[in-house]
N, C-alpha and C. Protein backbone atom coordinates (compact mmCIF):
# COMPACT_ATOMS: atom_id res chain seq x y z
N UNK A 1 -27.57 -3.99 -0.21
CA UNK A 1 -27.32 -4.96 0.84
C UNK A 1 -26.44 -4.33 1.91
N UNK A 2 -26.60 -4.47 2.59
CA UNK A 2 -25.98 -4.00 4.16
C UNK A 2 -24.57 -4.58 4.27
N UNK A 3 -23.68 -3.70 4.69
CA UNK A 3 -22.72 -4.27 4.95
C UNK A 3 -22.56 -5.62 5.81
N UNK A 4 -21.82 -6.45 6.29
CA UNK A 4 -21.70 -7.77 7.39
C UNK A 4 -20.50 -7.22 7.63
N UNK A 5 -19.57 -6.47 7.48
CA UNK A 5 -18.25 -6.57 8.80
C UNK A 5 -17.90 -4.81 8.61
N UNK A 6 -17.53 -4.36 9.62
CA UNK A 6 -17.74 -2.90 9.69
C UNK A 6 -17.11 -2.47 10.95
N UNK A 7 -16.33 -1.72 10.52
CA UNK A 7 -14.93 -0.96 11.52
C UNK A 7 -14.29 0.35 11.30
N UNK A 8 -13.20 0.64 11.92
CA UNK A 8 -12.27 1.59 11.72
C UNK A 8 -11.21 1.43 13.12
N UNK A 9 -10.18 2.74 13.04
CA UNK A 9 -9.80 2.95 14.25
C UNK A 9 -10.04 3.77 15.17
N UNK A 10 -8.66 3.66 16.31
CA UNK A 10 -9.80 4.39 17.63
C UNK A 10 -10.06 5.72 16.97
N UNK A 11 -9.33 6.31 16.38
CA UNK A 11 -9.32 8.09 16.36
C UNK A 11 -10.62 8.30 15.62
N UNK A 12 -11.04 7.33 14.73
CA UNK A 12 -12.06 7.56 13.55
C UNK A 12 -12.58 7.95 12.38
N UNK A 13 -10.91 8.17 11.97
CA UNK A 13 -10.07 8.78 10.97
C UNK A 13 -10.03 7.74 9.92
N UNK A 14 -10.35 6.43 9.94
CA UNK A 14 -10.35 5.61 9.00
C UNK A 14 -11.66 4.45 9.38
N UNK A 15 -12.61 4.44 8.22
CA UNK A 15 -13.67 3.00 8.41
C UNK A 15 -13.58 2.58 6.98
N UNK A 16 -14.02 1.42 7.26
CA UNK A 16 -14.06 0.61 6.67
C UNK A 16 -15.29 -0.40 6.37
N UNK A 17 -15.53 -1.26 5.41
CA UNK A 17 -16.81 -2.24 5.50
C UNK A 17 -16.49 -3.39 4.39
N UNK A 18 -16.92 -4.47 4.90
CA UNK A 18 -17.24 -5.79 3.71
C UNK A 18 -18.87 -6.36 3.82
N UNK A 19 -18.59 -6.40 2.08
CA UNK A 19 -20.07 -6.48 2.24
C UNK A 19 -20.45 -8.03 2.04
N UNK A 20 -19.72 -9.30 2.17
CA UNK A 20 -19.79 -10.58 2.35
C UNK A 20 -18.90 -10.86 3.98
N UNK A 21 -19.62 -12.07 4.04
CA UNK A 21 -19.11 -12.64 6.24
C UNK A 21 -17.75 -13.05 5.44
N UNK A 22 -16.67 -13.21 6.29
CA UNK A 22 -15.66 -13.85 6.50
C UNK A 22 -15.39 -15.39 5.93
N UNK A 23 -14.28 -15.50 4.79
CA UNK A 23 -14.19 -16.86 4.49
C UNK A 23 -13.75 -17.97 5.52
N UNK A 24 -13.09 -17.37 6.60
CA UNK A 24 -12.15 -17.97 7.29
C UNK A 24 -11.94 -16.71 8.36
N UNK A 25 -11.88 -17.11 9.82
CA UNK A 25 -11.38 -16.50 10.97
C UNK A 25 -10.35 -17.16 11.77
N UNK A 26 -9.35 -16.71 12.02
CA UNK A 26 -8.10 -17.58 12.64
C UNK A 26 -7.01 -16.52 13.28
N UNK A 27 -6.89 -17.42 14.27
CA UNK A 27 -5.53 -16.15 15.04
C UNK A 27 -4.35 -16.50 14.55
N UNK A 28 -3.38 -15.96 14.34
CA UNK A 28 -2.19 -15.91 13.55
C UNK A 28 -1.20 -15.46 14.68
N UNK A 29 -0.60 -16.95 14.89
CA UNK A 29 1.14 -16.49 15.68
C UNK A 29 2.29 -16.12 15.01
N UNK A 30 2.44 -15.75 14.20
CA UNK A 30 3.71 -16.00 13.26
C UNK A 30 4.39 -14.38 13.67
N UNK A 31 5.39 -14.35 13.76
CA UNK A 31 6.24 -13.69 14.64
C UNK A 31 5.95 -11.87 13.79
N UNK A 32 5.72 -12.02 12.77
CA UNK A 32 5.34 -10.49 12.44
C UNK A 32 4.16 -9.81 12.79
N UNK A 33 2.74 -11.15 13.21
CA UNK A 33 1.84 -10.63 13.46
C UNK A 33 2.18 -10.34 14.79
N UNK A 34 2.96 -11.04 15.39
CA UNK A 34 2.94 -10.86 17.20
C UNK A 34 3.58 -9.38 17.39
N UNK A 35 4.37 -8.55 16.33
CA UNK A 35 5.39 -7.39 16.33
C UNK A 35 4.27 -6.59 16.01
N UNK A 36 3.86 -6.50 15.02
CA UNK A 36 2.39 -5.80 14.49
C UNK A 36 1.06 -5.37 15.68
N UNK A 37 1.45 -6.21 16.14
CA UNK A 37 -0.08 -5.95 17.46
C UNK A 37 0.54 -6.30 18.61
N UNK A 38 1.32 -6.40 19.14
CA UNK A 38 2.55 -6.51 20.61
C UNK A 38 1.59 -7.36 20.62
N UNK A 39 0.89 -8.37 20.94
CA UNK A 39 0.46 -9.66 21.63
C UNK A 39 0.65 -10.74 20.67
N UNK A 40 0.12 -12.04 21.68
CA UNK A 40 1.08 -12.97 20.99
C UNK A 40 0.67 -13.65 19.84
N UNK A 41 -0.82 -12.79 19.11
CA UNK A 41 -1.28 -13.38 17.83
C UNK A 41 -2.05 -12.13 17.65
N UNK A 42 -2.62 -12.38 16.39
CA UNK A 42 -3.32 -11.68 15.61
C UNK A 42 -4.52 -12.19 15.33
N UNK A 43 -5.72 -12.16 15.92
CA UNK A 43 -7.08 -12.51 15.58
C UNK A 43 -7.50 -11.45 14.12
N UNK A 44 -7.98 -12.31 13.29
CA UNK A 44 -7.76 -12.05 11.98
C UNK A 44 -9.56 -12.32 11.29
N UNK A 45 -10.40 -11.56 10.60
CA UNK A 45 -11.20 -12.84 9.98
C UNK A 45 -10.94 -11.90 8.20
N UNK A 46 -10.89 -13.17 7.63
CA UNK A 46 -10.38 -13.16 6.23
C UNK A 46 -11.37 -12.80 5.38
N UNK A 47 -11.44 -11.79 4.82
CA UNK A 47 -12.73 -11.50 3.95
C UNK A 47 -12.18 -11.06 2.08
N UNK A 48 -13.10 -11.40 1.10
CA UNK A 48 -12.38 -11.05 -0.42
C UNK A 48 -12.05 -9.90 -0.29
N UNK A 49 -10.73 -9.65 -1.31
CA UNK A 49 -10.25 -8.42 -1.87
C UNK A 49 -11.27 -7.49 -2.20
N UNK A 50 -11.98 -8.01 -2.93
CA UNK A 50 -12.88 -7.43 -3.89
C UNK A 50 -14.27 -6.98 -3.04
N UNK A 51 -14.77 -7.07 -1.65
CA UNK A 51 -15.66 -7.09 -1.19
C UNK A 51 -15.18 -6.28 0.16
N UNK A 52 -13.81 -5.69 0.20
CA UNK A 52 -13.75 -4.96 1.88
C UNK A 52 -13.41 -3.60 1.00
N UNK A 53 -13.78 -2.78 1.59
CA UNK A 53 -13.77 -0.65 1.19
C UNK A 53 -13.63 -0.19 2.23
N UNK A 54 -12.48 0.88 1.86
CA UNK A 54 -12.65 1.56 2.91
C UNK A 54 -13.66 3.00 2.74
N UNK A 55 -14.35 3.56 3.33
CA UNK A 55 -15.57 3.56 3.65
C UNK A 55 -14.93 5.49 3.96
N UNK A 56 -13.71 5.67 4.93
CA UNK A 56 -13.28 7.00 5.22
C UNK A 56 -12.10 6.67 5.75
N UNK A 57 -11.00 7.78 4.96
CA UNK A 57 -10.05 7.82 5.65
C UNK A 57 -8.55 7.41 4.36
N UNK A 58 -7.93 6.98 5.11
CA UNK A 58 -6.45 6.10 4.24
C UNK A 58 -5.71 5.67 5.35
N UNK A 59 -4.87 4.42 4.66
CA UNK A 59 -4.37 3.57 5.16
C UNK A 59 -2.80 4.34 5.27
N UNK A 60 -1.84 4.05 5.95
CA UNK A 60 -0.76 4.01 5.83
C UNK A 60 -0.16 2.07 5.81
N UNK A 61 0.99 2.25 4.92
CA UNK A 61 1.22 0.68 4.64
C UNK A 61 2.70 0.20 4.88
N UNK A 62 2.59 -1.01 5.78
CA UNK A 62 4.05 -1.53 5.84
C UNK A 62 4.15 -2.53 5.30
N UNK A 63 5.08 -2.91 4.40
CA UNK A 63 5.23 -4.05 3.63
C UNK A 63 7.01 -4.85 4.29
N UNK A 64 6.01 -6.30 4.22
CA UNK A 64 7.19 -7.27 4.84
C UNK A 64 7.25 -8.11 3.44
N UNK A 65 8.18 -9.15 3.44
CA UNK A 65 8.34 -10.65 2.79
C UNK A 65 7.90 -11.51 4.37
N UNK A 66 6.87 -12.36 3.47
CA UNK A 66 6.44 -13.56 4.73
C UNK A 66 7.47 -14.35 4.72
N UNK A 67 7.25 -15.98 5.41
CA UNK A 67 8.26 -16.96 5.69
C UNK A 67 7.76 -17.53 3.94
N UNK A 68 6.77 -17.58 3.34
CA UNK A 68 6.81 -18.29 1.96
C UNK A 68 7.26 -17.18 0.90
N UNK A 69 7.52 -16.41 0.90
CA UNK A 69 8.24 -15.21 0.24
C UNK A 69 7.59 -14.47 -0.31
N UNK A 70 6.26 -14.81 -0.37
CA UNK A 70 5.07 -13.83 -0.62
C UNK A 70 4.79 -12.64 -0.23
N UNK A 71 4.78 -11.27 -0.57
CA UNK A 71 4.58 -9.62 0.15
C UNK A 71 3.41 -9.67 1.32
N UNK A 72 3.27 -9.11 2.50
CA UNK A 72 2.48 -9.19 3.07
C UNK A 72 2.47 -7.28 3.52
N UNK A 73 0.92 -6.70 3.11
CA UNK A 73 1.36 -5.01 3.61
C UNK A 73 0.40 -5.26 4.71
N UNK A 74 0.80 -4.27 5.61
CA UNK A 74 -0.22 -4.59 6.96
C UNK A 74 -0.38 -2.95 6.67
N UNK A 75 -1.69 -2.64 6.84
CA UNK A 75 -2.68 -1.46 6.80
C UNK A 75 -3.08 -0.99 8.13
N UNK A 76 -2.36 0.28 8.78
CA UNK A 76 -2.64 1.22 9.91
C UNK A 76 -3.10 2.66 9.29
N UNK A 77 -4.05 3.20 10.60
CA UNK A 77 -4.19 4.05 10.87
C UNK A 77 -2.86 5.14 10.87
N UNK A 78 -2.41 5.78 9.92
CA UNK A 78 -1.40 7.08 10.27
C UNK A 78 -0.95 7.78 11.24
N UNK A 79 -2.53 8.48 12.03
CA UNK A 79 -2.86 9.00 12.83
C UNK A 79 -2.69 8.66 14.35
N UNK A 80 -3.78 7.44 14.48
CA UNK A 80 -3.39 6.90 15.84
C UNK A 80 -2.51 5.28 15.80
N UNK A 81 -1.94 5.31 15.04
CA UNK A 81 -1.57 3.67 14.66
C UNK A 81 -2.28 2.02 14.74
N UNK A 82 -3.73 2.23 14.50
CA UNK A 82 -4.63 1.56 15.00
C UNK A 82 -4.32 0.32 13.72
N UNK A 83 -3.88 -1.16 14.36
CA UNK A 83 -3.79 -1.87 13.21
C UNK A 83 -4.91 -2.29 12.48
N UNK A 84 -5.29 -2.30 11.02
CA UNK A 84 -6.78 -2.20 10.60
C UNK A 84 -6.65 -3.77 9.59
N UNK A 85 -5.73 -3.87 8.96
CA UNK A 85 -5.79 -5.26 8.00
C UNK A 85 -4.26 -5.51 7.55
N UNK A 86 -4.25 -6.54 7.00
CA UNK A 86 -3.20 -6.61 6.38
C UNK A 86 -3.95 -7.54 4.79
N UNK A 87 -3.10 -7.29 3.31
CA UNK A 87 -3.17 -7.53 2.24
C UNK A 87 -2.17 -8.79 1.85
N UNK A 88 -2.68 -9.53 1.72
CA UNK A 88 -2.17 -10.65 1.92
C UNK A 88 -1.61 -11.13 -0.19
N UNK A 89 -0.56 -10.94 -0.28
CA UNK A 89 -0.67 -10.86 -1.96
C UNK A 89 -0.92 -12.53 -3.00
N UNK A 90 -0.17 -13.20 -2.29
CA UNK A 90 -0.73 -14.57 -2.47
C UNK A 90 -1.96 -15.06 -2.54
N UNK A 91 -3.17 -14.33 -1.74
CA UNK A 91 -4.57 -14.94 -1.48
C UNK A 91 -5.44 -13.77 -1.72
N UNK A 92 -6.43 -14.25 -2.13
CA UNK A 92 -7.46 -13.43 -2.88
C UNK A 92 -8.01 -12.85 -1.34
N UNK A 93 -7.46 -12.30 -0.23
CA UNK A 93 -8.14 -12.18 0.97
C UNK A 93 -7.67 -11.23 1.47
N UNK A 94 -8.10 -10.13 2.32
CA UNK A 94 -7.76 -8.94 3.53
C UNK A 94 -7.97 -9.39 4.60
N UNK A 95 -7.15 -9.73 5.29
CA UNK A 95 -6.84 -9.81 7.05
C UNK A 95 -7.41 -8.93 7.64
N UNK A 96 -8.42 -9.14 8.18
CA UNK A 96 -9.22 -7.42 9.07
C UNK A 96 -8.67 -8.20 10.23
N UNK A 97 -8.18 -7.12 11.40
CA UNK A 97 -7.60 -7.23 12.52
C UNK A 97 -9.15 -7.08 12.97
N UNK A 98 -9.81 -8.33 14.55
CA UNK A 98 -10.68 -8.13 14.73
C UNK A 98 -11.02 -6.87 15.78
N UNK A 99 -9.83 -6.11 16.66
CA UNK A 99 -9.62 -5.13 17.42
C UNK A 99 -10.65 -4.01 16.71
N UNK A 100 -10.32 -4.26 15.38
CA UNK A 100 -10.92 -2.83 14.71
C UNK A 100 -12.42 -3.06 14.21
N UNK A 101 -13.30 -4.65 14.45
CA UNK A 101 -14.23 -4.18 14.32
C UNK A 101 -15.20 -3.53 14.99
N UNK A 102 -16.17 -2.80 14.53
CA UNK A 102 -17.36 -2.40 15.95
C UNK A 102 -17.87 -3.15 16.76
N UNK A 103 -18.38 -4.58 16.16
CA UNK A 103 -18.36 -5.40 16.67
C UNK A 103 -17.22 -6.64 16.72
N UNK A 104 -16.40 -6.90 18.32
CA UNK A 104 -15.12 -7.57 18.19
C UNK A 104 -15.91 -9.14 18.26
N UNK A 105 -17.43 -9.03 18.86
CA UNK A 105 -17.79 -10.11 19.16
C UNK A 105 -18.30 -10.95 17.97
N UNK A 106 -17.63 -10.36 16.82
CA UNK A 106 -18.43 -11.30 15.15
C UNK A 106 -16.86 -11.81 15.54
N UNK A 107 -15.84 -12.14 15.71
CA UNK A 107 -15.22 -12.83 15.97
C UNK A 107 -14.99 -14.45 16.25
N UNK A 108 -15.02 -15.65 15.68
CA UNK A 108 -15.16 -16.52 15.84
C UNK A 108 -14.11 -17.60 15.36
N UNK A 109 -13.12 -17.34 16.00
CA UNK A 109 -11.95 -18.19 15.21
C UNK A 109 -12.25 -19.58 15.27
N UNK A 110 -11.91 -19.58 14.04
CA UNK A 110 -12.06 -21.61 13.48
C UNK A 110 -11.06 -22.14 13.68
N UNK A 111 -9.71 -21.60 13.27
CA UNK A 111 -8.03 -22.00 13.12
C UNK A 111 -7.25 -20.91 13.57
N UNK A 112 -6.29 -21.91 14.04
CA UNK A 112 -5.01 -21.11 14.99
C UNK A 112 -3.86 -21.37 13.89
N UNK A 113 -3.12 -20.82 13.22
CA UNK A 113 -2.01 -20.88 12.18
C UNK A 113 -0.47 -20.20 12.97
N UNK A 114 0.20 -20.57 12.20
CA UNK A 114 2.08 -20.21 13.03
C UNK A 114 2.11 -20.51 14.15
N UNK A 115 1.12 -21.46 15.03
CA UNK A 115 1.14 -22.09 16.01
C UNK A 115 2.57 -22.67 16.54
N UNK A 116 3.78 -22.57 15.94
CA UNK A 116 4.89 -22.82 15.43
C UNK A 116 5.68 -21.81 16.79
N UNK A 117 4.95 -20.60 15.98
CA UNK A 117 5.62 -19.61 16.72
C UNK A 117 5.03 -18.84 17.84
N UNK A 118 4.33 -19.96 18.66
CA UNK A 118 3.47 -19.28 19.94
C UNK A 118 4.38 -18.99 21.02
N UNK A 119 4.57 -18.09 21.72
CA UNK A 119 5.43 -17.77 22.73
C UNK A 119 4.41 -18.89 24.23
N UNK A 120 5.29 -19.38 24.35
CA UNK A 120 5.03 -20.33 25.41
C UNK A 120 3.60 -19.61 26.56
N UNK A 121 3.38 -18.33 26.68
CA UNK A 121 2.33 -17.67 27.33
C UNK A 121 1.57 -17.21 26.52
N UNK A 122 1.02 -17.76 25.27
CA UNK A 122 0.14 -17.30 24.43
C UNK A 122 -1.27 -18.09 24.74
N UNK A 123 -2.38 -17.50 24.52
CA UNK A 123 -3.38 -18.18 25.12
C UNK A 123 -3.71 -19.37 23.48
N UNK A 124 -4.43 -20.25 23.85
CA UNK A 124 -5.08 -20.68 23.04
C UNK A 124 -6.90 -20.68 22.69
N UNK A 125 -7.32 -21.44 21.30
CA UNK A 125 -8.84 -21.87 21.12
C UNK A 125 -8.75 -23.30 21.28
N UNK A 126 -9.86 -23.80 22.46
CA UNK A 126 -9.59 -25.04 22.35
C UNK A 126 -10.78 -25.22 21.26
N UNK A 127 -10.46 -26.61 20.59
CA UNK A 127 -11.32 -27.34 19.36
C UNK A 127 -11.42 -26.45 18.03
N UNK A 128 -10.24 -25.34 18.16
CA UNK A 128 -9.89 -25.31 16.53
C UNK A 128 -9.18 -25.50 15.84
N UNK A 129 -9.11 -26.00 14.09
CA UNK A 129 -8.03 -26.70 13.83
C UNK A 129 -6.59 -25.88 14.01
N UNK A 130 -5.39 -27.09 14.17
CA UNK A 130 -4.48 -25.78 14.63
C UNK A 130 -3.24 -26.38 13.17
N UNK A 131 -2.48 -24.85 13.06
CA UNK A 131 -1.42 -25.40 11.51
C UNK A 131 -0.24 -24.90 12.52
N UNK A 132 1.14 -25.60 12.25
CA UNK A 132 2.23 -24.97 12.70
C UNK A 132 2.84 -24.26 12.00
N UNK A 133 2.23 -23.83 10.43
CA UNK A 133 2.82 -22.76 9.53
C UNK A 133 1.51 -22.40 9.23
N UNK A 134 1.66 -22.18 7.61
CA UNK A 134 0.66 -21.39 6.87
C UNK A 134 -0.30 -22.94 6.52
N UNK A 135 -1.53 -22.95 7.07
CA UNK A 135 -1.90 -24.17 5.99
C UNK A 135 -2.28 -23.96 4.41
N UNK A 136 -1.77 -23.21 4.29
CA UNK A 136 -1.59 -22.88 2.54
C UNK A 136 -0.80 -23.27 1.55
């Protein structure tokens, strides 16, 4: 079966693939994603642990504590610092940053989350559901 979501970064030093669509796509304001990718969210689509590979390359990994105290590692490129996912340890799910797929246009956010923490010039989605934390 063919992969459905398929990326890397700019240099090309790291790809990646999942071979199931996205459980969930949502931009994420919450103040680490906004540090992580300098803008004011993180367009995200959520795919199983068990179903994203990386394909070539290695990750380098930064590990935070979220606001629910749960580990969160966010997965870059070494090389060119290209943000690629983050591992979310609480949820059976990998955050693929949508920047890094080939195609950015499988992109389709449903939910806006840490809406909480939108910097007053952050753009929005109109008509998706929106959480002011984690709706988790």
């Amino acid at each position: 079966m063919a992969a459905k979501i398929v990326g890397g970064c700019m240099c090309g030093a790291v790809r990646y693939e999942s071979a199931t669509d996205a459980a969930m796509q949502a931009s994420c304001y919450c103040r680490d994603c906004q540090r992580s990718t300098g803008a004011a969210f993180a367009p995200v689509l959520l795919v199983p642990k068990d179903a994203f590979k990386l394909t070539k390359g290695e990750l380098k990994q930064y590990e935070v504590t979220g606001d629910s105290g749960n580990k969160v590692s966010r997965g870059f490129c070494a090389n060119c610092g290209s943000p690629i996912m983050s591992i979310l340890s609480a949820m059976p799910f990998i955050a693929v940053k949508a920047g890094s797929l080939d195609d950015p246009n499988q992109f389709k956010p449903t939910a806006s989350i840490f809406v909480a923490s939108a910097p007053a010039w952050a753009p929005h989605f109109p008509g998706v559901t929106t959480f002011p934390r984690n709706p988790g």
